[in-house]
N, C-alpha and C. Protein backbone atom coordinates (compact mmCIF):
# COMPACT_ATOMS: atom_id res chain seq x y z
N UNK A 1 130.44 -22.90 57.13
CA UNK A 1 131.72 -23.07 57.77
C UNK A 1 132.40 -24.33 57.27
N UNK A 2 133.98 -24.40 57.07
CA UNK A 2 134.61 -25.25 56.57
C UNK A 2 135.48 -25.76 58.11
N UNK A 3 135.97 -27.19 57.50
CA UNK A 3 136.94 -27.72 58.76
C UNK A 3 137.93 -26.67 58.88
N UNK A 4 138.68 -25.90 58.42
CA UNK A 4 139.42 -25.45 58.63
C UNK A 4 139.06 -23.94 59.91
N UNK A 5 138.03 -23.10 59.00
CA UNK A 5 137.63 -22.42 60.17
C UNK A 5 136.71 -22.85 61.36
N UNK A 6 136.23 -23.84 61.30
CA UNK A 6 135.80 -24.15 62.48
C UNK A 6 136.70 -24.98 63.68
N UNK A 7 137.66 -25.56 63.15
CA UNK A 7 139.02 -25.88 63.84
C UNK A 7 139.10 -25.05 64.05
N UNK A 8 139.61 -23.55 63.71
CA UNK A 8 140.79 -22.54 63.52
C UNK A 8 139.78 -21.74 65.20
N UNK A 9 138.43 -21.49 64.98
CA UNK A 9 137.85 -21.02 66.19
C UNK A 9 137.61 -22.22 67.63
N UNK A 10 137.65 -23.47 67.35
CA UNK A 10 137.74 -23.87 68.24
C UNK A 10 138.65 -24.11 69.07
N UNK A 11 140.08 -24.35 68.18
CA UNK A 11 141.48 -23.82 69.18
C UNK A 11 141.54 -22.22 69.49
N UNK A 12 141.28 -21.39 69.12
CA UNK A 12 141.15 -20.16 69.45
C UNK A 12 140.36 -20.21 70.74
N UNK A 13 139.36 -20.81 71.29
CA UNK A 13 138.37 -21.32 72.45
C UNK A 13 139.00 -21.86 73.30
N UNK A 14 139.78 -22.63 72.89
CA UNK A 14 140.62 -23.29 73.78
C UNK A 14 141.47 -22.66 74.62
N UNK A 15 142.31 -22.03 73.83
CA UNK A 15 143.18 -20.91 74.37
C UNK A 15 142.91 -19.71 74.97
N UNK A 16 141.77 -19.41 74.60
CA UNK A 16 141.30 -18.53 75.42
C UNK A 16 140.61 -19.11 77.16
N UNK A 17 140.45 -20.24 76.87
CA UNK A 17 139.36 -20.93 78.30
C UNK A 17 140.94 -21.43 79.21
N UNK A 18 141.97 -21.75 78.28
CA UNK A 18 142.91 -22.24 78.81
C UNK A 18 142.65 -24.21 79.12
N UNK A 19 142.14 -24.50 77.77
CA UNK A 19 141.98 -26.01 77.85
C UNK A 19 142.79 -26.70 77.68
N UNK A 20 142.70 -27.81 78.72
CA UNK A 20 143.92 -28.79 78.62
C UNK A 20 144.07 -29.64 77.55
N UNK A 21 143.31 -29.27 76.38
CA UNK A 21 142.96 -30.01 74.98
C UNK A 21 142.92 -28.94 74.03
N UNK A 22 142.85 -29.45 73.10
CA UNK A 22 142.68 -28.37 71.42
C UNK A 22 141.89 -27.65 71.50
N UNK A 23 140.66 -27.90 71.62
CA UNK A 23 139.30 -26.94 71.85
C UNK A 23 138.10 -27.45 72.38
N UNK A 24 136.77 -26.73 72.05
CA UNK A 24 135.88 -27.61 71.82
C UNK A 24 134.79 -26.51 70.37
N UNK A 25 133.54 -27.38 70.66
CA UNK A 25 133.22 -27.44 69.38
C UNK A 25 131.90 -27.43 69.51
N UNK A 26 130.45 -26.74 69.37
CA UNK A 26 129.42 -26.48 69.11
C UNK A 26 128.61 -27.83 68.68
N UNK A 27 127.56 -28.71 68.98
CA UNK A 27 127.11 -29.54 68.57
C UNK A 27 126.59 -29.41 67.04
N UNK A 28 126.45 -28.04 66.71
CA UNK A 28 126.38 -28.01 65.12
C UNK A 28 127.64 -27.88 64.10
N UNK A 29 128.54 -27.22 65.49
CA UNK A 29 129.96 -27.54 64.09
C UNK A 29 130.50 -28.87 64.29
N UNK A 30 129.95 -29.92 65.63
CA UNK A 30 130.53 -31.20 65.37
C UNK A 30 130.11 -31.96 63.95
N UNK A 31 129.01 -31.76 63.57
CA UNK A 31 128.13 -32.07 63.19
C UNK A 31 128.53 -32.13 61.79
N UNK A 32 129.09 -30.71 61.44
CA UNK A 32 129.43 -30.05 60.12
C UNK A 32 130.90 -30.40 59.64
N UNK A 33 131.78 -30.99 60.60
CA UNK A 33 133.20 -31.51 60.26
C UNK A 33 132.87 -32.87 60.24
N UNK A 34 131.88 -34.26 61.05
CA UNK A 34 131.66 -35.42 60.68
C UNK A 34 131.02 -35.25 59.25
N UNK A 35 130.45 -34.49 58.48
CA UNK A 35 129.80 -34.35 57.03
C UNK A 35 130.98 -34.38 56.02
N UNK A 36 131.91 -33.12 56.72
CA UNK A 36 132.97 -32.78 55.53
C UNK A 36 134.11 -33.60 55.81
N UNK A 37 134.70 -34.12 56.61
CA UNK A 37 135.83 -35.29 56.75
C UNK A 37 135.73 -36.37 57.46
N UNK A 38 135.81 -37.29 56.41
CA UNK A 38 135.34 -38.62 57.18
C UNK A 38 136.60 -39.12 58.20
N UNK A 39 137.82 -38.60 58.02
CA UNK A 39 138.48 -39.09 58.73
C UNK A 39 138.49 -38.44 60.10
N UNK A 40 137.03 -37.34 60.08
CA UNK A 40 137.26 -37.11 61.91
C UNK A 40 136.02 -38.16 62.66
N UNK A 41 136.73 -38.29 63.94
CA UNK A 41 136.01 -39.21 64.56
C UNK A 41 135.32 -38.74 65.70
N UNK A 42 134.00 -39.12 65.98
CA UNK A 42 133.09 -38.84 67.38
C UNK A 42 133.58 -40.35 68.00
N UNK A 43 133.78 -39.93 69.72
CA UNK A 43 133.96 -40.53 70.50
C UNK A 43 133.44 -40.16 71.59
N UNK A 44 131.94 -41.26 71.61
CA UNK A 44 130.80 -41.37 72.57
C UNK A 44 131.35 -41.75 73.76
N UNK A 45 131.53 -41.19 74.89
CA UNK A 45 132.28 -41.79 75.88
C UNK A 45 131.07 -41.69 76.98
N UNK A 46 129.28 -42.13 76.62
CA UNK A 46 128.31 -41.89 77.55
C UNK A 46 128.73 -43.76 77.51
N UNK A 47 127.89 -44.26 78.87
CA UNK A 47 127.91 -45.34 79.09
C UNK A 47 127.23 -46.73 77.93
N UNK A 48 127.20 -47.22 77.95
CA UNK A 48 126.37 -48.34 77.13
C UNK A 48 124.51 -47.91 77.24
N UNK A 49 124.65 -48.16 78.60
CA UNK A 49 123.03 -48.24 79.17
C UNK A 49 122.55 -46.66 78.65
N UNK A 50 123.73 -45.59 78.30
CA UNK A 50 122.93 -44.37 78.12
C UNK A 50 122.60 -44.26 76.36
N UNK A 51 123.55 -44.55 76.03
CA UNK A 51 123.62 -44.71 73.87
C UNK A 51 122.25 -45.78 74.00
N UNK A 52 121.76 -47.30 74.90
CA UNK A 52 120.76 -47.87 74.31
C UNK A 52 119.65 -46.83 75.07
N UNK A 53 119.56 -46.27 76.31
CA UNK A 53 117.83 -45.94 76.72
C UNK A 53 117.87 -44.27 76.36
N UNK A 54 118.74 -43.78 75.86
CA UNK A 54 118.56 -42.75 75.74
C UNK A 54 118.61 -42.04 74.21
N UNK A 55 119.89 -42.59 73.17
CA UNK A 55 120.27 -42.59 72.26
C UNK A 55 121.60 -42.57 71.62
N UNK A 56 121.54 -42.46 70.52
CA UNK A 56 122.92 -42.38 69.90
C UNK A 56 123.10 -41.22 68.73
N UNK A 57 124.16 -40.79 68.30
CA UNK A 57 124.06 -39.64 67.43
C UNK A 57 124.41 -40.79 65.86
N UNK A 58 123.61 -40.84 64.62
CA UNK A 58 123.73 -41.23 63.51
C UNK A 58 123.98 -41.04 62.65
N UNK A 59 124.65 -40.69 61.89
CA UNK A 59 125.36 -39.74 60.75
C UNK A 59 125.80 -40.84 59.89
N UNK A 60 125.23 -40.84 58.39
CA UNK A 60 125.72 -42.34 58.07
C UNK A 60 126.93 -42.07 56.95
N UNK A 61 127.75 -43.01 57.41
CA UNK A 61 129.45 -42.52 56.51
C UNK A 61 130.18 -41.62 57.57
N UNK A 62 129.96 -41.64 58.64
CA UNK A 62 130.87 -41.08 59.83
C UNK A 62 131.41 -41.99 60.27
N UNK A 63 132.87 -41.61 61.36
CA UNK A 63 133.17 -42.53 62.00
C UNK A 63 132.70 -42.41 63.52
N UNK A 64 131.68 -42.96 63.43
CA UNK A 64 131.10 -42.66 65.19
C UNK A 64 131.79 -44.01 66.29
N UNK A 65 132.47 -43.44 67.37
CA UNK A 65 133.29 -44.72 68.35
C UNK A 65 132.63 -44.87 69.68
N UNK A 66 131.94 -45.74 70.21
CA UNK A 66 131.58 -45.76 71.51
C UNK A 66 132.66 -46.53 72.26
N UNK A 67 133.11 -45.52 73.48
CA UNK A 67 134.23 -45.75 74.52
C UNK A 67 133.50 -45.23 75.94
N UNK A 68 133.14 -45.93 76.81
CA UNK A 68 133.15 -45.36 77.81
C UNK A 68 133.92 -45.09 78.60
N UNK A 69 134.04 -43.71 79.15
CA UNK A 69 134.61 -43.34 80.27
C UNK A 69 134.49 -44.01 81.62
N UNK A 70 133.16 -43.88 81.87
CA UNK A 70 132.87 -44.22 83.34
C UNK A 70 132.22 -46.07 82.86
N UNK A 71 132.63 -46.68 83.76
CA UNK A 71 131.84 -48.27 83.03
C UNK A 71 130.63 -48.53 84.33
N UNK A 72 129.84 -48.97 83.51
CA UNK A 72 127.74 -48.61 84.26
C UNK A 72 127.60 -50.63 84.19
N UNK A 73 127.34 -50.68 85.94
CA UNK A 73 126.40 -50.11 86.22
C UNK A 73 127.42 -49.10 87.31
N UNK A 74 128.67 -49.74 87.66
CA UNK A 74 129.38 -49.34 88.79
C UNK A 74 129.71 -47.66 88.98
N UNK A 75 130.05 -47.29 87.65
CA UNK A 75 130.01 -45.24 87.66
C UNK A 75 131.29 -45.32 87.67
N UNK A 76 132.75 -46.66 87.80
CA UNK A 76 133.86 -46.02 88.29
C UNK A 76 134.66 -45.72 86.69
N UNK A 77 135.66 -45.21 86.86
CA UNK A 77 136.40 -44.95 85.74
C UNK A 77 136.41 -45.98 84.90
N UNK A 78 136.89 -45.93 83.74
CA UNK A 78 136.88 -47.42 82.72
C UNK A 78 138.72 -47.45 82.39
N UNK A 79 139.15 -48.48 83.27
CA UNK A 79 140.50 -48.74 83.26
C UNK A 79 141.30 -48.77 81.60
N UNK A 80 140.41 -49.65 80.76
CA UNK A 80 141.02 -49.52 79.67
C UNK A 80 140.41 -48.20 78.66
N UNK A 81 139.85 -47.31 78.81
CA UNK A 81 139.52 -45.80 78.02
C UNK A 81 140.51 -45.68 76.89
N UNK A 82 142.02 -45.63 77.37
CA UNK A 82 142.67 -45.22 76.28
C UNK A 82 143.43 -46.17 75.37
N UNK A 83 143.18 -47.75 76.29
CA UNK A 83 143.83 -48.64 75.07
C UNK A 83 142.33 -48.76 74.22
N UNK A 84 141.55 -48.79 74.45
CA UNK A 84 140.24 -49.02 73.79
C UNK A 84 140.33 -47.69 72.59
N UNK A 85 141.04 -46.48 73.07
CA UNK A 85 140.85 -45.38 71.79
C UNK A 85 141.94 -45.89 71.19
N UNK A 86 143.25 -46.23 71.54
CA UNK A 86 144.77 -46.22 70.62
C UNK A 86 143.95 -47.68 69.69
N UNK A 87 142.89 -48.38 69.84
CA UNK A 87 142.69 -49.20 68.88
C UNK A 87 141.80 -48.96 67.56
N UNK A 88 141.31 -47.84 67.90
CA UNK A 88 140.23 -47.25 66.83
C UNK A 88 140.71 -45.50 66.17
N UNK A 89 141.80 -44.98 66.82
CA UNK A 89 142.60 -43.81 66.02
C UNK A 89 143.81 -43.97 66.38
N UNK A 90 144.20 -42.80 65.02
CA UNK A 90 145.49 -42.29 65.80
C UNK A 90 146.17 -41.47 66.45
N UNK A 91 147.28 -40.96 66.74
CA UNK A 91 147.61 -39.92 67.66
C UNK A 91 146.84 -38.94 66.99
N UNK A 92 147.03 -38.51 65.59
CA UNK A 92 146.65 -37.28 64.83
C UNK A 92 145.59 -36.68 64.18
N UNK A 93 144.68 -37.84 64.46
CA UNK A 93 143.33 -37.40 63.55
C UNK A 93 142.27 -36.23 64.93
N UNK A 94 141.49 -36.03 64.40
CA UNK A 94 140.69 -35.39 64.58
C UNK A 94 139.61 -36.07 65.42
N UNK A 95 139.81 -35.43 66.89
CA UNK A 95 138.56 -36.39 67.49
C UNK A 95 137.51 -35.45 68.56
N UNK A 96 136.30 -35.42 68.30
CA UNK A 96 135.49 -35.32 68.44
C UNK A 96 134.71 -35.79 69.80
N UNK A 97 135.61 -35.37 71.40
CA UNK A 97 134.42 -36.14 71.91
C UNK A 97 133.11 -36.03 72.70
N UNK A 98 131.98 -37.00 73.33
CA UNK A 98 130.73 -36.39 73.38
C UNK A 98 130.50 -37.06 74.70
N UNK A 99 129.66 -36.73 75.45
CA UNK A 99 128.69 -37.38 76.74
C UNK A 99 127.84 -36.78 76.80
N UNK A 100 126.86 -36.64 78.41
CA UNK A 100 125.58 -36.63 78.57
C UNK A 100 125.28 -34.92 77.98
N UNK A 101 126.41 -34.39 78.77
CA UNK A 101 126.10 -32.43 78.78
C UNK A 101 127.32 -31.79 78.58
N UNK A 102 128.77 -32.68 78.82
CA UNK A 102 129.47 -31.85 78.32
C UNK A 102 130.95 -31.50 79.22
N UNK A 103 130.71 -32.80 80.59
CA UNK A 103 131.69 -33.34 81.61
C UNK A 103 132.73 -33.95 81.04
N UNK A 104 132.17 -35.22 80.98
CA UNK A 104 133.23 -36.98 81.25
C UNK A 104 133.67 -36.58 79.72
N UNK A 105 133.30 -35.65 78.43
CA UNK A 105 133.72 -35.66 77.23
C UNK A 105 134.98 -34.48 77.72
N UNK A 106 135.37 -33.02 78.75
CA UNK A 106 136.20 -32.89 78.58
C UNK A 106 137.11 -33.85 79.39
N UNK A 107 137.16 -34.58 80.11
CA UNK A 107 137.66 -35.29 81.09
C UNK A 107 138.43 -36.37 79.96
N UNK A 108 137.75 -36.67 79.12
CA UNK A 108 138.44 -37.74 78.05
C UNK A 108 139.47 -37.26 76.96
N UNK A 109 138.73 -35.75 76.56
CA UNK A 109 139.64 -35.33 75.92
C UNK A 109 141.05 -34.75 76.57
N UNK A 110 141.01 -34.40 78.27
CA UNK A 110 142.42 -34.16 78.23
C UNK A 110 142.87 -35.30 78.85
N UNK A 111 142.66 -36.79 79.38
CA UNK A 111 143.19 -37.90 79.14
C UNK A 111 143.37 -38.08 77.68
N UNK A 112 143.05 -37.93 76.75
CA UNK A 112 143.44 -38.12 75.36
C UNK A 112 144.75 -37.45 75.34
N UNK A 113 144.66 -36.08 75.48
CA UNK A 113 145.61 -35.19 75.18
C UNK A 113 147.16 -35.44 76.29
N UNK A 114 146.70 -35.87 77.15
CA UNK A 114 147.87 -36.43 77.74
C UNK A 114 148.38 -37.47 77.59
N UNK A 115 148.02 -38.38 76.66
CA UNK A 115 148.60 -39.72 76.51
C UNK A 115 149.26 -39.55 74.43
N UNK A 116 148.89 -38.15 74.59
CA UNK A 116 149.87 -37.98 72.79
C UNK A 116 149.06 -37.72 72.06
N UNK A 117 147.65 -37.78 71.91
CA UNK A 117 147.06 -37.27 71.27
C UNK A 117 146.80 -35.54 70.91
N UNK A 118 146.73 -35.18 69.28
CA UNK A 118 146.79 -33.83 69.30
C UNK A 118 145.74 -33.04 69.32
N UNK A 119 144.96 -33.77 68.54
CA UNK A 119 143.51 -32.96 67.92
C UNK A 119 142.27 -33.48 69.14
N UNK A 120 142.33 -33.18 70.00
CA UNK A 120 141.18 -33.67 71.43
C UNK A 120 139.81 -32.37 70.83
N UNK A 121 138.65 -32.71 70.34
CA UNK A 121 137.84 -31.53 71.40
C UNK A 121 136.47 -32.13 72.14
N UNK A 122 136.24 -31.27 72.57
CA UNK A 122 135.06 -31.65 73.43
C UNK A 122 133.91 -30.81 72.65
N UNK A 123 132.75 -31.83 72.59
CA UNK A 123 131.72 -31.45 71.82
C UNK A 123 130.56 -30.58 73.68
N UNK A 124 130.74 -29.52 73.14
CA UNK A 124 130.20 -28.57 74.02
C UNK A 124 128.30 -29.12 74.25
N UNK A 125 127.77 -28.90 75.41
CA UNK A 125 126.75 -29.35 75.53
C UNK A 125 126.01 -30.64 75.88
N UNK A 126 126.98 -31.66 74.65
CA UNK A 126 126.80 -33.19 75.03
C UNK A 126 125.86 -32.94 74.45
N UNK A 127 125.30 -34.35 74.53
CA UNK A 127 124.23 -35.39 73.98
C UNK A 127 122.69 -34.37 74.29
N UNK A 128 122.53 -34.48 75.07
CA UNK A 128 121.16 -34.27 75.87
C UNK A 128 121.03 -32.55 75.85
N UNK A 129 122.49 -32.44 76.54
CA UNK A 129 122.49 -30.61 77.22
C UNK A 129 122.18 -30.55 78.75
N UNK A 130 122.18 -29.40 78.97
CA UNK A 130 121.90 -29.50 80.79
C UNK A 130 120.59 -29.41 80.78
N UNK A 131 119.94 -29.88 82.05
CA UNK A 131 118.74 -29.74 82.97
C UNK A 131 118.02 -28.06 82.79
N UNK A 132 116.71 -28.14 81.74
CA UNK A 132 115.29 -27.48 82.50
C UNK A 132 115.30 -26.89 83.59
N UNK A 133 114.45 -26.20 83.58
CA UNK A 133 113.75 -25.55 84.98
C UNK A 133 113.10 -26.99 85.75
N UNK A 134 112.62 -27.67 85.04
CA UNK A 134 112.13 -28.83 85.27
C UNK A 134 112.69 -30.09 85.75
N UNK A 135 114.22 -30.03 85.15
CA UNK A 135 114.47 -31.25 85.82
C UNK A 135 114.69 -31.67 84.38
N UNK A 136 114.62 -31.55 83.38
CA UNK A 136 114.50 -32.20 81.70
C UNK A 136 115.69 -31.82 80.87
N UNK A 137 116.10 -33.02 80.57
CA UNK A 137 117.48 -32.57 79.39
C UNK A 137 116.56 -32.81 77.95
N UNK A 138 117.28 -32.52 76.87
CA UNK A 138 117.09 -32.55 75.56
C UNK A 138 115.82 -31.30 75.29
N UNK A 139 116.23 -29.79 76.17
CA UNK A 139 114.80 -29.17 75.90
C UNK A 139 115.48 -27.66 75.79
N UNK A 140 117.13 -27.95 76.04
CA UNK A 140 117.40 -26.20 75.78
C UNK A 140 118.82 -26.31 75.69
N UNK A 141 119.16 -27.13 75.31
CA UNK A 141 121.13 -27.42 74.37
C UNK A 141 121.09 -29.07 74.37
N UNK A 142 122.31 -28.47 73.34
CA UNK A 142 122.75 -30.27 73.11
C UNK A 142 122.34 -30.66 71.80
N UNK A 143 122.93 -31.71 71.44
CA UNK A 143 122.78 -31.98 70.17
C UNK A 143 121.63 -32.55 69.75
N UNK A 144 120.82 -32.65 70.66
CA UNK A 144 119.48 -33.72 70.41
C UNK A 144 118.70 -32.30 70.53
N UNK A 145 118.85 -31.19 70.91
CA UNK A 145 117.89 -30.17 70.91
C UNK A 145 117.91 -29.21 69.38
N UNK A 146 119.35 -29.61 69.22
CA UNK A 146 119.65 -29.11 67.99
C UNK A 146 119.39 -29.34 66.82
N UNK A 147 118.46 -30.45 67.06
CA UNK A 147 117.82 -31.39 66.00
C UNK A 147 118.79 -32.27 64.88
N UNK A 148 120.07 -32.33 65.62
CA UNK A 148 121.06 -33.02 64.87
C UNK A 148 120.70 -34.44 64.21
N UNK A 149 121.01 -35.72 63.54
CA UNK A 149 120.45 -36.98 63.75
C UNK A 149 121.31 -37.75 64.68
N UNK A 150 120.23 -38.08 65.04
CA UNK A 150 119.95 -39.61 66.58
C UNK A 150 119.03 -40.52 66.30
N UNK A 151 119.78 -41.62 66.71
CA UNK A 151 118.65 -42.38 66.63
C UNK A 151 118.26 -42.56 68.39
N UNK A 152 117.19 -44.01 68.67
CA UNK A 152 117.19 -44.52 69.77
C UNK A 152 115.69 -44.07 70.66
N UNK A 153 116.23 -43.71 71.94
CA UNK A 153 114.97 -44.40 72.86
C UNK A 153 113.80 -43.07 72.60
């Protein structure tokens, strides 16, 4: 798959789910557009405390951005979210974003998308993926199940 058709199906997703953003995007086609254009960007919007005890996604020659949404230890919103993104893109590029399973990343992307940004998606799954029978993330979606590269805990 090329950027173009994997864009081309993820706004197609969109529109069909009726997202308040461009689309979203498979943790393996995020994966496959940070390879082929460097000018798209992942925007980690998991907390600090979760990128150090849990991990981070590594792709080297990507543009990977850590922004949190929620600011830890408190959980409340992170007042500056979108001056913190207008300093690291622009309205038009291509952005990519990610959290634990697949929440606070659409939550950012349609605050993205409402403040002018065009290209929002949400990386489906998140980081980890949802909860096991067990109680266990990273064991049945997500990009860390997907064997994508991460580094960390």
């Amino acid at each position: 798959m090329n950027k173009q058709s994997i864009l081309t199906q993820a706004r197609a997703l969109g529109a069909s789910e009726r997202l308040q953003y461009a689309g979203a995007v498979t943790p393996q086609q995020a994966y496959a557009l940070l390879q082929e254009d460097p000018t798209v960007k992942l925007i980690d919007v998991r907390t600090r405390a979760e990128r150090d005890w849990v991990g981070q996604v590594k792709i080297e020659g990507a543009q990977l951005h850590a922004i949190e949404w929620n600011v830890y230890p408190q959980g409340t919103p992170n007042p500056a979210f979108l001056d913190e993104l207008d300093k690291v893109t622009d309205k038009n590029q291509v952005l990519l974003f990610m959290c634990r399973s697949g929440v606070r990343s659409r939550h950012a992307a349609k605050a993205a998308t409402e403040h002018g940004y065009a290209n929002c998606f949400d990386i489906l799954e998140g980081f980890e993926g949802a909860k096991d029978a067990e109680g266990h993330r990273k064991t049945i979606e997500g990009w860390c199940f997907a064997q994508l590269p991460w580094t960390g805990a």
